[in-house]
PDB file of N, CA and C in Angstrom:
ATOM      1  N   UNK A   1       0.819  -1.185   0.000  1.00  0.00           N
ATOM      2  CA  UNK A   1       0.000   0.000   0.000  1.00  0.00           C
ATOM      3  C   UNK A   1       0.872   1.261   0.000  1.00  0.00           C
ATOM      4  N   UNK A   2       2.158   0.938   0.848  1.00  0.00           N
ATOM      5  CA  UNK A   2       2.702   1.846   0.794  1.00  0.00           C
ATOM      6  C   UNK A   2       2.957   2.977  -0.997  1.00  0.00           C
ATOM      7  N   UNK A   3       3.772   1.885  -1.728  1.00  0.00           N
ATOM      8  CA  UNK A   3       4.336   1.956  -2.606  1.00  0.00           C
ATOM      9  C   UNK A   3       3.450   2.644  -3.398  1.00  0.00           C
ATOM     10  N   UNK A   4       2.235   1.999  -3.473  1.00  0.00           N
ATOM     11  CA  UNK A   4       0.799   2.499  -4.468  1.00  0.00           C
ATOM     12  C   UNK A   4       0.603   4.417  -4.039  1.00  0.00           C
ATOM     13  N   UNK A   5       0.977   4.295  -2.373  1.00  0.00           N
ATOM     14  CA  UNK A   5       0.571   5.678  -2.040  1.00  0.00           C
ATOM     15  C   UNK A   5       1.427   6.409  -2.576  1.00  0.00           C
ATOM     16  N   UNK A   6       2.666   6.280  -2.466  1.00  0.00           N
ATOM     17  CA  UNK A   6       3.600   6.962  -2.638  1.00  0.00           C
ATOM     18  C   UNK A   6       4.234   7.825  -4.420  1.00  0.00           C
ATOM     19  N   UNK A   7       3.344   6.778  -4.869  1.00  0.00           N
ATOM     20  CA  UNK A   7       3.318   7.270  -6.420  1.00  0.00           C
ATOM     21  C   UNK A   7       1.990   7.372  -6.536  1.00  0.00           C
ATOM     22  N   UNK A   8       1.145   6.821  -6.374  1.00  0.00           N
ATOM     23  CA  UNK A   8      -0.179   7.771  -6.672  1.00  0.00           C
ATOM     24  C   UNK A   8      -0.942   9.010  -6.063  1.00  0.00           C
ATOM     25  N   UNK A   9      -0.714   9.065  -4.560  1.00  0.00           N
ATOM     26  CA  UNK A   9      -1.243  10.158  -4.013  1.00  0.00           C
ATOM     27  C   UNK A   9       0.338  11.129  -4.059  1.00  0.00           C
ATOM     28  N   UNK A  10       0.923  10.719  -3.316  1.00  0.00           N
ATOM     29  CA  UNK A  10       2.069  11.905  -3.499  1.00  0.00           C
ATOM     30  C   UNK A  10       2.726  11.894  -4.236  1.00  0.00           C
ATOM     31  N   UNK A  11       2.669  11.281  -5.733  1.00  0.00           N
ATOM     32  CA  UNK A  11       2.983  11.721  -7.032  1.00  0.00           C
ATOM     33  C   UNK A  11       2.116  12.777  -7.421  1.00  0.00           C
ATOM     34  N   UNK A  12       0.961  12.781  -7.228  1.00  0.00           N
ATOM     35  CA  UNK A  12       0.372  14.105  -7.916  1.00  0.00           C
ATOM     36  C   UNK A  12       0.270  14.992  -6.884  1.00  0.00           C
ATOM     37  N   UNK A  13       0.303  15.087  -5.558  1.00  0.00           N
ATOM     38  CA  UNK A  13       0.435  16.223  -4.317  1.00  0.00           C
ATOM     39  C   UNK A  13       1.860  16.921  -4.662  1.00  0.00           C
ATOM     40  N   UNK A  14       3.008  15.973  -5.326  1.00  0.00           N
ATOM     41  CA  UNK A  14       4.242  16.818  -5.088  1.00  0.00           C
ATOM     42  C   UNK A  14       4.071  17.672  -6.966  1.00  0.00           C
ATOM     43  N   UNK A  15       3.584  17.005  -7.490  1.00  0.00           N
ATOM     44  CA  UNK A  15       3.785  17.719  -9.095  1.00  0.00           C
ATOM     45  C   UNK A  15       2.269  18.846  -8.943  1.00  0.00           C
ATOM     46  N   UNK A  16       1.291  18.915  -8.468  1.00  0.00           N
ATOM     47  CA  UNK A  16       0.212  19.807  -8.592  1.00  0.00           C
ATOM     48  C   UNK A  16       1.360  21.011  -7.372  1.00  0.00           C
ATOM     49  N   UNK A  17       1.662  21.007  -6.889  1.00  0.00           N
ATOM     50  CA  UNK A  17       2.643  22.029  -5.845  1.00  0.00           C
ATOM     51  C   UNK A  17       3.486  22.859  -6.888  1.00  0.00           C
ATOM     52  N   UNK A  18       4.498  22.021  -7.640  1.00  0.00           N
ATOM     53  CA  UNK A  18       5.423  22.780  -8.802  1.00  0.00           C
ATOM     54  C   UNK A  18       4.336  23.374  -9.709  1.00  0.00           C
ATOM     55  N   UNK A  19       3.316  22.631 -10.575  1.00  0.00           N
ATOM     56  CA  UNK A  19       2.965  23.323 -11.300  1.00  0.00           C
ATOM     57  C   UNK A  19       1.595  24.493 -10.818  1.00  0.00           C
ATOM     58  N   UNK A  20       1.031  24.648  -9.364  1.00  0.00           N
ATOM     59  CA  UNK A  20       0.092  25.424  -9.296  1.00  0.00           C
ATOM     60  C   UNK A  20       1.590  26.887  -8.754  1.00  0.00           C
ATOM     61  N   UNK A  21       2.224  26.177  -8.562  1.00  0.00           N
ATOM     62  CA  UNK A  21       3.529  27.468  -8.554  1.00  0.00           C
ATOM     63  C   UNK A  21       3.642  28.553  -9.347  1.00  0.00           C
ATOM     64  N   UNK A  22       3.897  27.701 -10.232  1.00  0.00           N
ATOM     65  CA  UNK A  22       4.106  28.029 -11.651  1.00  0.00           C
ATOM     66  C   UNK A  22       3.112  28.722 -12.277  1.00  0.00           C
ATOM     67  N   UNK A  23       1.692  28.808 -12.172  1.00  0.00           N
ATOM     68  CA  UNK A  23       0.474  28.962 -12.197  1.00  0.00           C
ATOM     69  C   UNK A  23       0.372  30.095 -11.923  1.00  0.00           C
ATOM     70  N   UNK A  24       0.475  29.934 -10.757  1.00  0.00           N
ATOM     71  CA  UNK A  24       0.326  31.052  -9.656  1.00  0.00           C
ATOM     72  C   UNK A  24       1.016  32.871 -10.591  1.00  0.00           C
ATOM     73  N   UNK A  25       1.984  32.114 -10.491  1.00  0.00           N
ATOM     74  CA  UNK A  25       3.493  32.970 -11.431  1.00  0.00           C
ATOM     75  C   UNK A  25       2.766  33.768 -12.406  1.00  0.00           C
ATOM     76  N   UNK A  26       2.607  32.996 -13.229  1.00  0.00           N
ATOM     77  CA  UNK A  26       2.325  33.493 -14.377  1.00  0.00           C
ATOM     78  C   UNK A  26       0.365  33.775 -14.655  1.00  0.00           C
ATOM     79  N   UNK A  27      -0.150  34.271 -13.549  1.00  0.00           N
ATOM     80  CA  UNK A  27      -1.439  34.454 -13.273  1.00  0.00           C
ATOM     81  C   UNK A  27      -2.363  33.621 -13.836  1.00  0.00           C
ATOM     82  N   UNK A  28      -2.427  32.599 -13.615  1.00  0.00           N
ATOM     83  CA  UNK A  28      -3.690  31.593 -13.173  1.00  0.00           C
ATOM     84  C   UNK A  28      -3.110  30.102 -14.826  1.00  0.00           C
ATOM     85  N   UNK A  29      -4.393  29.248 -14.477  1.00  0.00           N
ATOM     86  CA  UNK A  29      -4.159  28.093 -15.209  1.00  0.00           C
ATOM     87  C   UNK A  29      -4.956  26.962 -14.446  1.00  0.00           C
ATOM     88  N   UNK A  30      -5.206  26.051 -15.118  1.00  0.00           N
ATOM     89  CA  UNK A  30      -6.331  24.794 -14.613  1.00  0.00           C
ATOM     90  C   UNK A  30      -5.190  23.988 -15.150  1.00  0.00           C
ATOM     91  N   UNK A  31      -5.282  23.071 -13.297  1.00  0.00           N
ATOM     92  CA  UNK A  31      -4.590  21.607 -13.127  1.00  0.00           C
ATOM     93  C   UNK A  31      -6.295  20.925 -13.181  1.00  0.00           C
ATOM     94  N   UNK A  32      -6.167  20.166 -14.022  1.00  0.00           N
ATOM     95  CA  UNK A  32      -7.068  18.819 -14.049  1.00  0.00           C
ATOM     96  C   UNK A  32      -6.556  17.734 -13.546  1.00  0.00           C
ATOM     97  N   UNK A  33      -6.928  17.137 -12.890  1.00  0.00           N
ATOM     98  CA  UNK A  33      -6.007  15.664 -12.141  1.00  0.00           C
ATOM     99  C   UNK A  33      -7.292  14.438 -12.279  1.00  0.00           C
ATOM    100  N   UNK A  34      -7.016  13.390 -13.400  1.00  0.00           N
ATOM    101  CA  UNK A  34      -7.726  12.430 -13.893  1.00  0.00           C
ATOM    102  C   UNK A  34      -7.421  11.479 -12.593  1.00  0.00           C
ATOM    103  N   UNK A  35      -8.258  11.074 -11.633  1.00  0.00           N
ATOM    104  CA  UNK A  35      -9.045  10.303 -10.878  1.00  0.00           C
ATOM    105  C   UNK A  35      -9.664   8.870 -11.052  1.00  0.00           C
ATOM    106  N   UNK A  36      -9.124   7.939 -10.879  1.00  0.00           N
ATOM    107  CA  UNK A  36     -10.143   7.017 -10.763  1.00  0.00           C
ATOM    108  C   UNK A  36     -11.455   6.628 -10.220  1.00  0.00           C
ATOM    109  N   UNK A  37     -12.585   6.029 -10.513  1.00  0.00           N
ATOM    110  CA  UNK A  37     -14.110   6.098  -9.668  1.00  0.00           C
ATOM    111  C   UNK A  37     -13.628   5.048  -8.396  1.00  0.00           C
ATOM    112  N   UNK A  38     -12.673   4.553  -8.124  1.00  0.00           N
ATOM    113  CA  UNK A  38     -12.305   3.344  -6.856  1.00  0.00           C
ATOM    114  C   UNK A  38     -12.688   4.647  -5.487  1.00  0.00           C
ATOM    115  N   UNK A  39     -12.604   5.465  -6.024  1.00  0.00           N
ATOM    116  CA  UNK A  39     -12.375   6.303  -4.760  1.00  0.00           C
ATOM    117  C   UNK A  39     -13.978   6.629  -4.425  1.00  0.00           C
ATOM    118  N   UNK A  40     -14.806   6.748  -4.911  1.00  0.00           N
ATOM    119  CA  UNK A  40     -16.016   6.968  -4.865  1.00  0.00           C
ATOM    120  C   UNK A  40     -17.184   5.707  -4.860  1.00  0.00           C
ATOM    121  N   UNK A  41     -16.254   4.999  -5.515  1.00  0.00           N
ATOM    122  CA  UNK A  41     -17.069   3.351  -5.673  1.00  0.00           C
ATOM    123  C   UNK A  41     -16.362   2.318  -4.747  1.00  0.00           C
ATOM    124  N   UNK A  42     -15.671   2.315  -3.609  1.00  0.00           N
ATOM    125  CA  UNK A  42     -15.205   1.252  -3.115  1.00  0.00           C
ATOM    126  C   UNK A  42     -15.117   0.040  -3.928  1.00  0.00           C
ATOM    127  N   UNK A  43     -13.792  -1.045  -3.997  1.00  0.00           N
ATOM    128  CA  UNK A  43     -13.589  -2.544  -4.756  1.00  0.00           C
ATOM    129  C   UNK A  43     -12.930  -3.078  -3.477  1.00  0.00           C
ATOM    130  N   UNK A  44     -13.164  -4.135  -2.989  1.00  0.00           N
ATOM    131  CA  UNK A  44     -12.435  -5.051  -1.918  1.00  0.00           C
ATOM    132  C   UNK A  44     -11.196  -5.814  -2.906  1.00  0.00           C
ATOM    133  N   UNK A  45     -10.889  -5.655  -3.954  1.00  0.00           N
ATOM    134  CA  UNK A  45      -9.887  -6.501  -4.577  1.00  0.00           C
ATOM    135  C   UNK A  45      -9.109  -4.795  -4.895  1.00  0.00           C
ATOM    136  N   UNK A  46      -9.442  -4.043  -4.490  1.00  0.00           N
ATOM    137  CA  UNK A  46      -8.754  -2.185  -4.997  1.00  0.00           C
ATOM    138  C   UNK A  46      -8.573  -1.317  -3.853  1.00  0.00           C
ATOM    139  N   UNK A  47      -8.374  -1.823  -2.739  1.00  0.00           N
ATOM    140  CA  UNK A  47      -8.165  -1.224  -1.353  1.00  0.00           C
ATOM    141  C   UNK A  47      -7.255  -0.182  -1.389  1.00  0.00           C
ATOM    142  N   UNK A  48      -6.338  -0.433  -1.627  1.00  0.00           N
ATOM    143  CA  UNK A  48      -5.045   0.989  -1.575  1.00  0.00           C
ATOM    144  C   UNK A  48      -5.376   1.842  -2.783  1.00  0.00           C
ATOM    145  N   UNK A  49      -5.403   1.335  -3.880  1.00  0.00           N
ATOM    146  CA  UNK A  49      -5.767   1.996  -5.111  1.00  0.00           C
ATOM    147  C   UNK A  49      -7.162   3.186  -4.719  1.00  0.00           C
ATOM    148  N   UNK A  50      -8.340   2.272  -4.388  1.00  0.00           N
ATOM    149  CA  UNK A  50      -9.583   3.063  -4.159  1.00  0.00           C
ATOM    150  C   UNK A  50      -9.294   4.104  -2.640  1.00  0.00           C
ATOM    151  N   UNK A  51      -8.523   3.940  -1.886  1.00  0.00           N
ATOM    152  CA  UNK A  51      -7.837   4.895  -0.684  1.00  0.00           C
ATOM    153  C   UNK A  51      -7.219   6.457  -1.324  1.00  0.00           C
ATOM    154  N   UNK A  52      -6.399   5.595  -2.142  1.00  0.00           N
ATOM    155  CA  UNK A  52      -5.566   6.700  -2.652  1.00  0.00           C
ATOM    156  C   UNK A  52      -6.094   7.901  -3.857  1.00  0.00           C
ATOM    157  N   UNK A  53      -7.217   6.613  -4.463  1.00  0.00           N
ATOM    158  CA  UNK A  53      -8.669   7.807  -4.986  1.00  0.00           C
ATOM    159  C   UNK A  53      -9.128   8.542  -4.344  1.00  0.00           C
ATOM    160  N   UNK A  54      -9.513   8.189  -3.248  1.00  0.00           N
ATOM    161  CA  UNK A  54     -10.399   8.904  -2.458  1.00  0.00           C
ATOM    162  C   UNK A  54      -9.932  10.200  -1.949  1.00  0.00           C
ATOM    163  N   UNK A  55      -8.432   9.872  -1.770  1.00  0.00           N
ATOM    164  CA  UNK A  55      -7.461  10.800  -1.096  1.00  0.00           C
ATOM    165  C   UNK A  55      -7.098  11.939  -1.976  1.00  0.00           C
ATOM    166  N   UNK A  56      -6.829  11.439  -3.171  1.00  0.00           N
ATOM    167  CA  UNK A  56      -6.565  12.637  -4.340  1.00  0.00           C
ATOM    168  C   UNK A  56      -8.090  13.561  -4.349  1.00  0.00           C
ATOM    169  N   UNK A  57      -9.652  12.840  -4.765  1.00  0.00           N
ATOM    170  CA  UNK A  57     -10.406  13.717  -4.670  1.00  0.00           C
ATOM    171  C   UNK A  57     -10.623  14.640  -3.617  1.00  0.00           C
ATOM    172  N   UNK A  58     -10.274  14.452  -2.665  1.00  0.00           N
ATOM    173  CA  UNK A  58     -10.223  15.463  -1.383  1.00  0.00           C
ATOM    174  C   UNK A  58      -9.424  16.499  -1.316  1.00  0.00           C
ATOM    175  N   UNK A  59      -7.762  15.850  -2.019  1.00  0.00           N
ATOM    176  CA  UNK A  59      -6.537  17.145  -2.076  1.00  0.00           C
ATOM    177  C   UNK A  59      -7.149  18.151  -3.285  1.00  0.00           C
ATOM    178  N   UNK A  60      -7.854  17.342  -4.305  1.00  0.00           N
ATOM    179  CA  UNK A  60      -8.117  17.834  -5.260  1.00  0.00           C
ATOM    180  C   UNK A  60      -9.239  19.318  -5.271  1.00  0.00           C
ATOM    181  N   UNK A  61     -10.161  18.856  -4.261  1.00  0.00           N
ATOM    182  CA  UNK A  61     -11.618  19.367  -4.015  1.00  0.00           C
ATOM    183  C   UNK A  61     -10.619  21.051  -2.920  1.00  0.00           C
ATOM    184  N   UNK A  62      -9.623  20.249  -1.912  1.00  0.00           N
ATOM    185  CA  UNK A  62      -9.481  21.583  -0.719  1.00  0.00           C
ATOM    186  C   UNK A  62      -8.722  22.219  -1.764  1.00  0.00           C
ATOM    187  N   UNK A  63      -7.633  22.444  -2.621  1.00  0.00           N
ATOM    188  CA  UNK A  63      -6.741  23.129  -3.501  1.00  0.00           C
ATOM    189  C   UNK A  63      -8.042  23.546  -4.661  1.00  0.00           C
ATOM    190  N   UNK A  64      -8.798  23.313  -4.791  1.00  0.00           N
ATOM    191  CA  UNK A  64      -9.249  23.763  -5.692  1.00  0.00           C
ATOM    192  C   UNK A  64     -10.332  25.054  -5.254  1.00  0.00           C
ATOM    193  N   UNK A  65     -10.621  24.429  -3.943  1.00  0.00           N
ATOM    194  CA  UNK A  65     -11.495  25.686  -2.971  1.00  0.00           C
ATOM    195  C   UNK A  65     -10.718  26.594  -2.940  1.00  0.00           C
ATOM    196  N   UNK A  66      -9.709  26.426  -2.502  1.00  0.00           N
ATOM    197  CA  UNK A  66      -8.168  27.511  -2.199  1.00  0.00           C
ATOM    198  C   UNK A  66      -7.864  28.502  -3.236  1.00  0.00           C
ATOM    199  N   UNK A  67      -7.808  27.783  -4.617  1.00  0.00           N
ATOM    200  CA  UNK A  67      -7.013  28.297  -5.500  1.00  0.00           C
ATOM    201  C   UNK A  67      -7.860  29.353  -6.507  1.00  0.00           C
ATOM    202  N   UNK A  68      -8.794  29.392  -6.092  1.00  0.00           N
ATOM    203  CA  UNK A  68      -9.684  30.328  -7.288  1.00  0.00           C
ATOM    204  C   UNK A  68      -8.998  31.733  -6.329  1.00  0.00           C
ATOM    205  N   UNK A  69      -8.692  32.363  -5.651  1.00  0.00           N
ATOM    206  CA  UNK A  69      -8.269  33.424  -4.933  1.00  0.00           C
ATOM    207  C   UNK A  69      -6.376  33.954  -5.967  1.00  0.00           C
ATOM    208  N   UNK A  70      -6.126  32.483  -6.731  1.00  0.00           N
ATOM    209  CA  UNK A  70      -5.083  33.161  -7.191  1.00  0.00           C
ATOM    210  C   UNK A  70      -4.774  32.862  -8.852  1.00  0.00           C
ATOM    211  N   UNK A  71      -6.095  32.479  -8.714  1.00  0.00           N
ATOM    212  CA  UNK A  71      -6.374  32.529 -10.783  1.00  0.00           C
ATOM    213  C   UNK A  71      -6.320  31.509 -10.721  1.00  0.00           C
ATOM    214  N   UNK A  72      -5.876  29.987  -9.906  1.00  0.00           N
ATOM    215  CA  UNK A  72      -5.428  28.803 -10.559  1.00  0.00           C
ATOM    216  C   UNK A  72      -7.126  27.929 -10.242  1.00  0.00           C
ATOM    217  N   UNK A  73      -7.424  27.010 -11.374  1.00  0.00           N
ATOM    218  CA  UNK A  73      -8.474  26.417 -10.962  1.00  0.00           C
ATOM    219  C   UNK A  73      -7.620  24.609 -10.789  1.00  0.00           C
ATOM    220  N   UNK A  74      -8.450  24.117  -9.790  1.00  0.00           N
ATOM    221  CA  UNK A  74      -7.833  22.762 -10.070  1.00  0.00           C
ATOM    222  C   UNK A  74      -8.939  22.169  -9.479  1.00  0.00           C
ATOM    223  N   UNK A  75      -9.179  21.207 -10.710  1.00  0.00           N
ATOM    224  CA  UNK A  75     -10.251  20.239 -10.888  1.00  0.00           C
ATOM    225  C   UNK A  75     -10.228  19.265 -10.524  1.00  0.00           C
ATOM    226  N   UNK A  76     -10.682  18.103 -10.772  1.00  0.00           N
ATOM    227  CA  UNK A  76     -10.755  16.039 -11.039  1.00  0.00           C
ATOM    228  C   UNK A  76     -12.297  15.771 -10.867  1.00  0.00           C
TER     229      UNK A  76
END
């Protein structure tokens, strides 16, 4: 589980950081971050996978509340 987290949730927590930076910079821009439904649909054979869904739609949902204040929109 670890491993799954570590490239799926904080693979896109550490790259949405550089590029809403960057964003930011150069006054605004939409991060879209493609999501799997595991996170919304629970699978007992997709436990870490559907966790780490769940987890991105949440980083996805608070940064995106956040970010309209500095032009950047970020979606999933």
């Amino acid at each position: 589980m670890e491993r799954t987290w570590d490239l799926k949730v904080f693979g896109y927590i550490n790259l949405m950081r550089r590029v809403f930076k960057g964003m930011e910079k150069q006054g605004g821009g939409v991060i879209v971050n493609v999501i799997g439904v595991a996170g919304e649909r629970p699978n007992s054979n997709y436990v870490a996978g559907g966790a780490g869904n769940a987890a991105l739609m949440a980083v996805t949902r608070a940064l995106g509340a956040r970010s309209i204040e500095n032009g950047v929109r970020v979606v999933g």
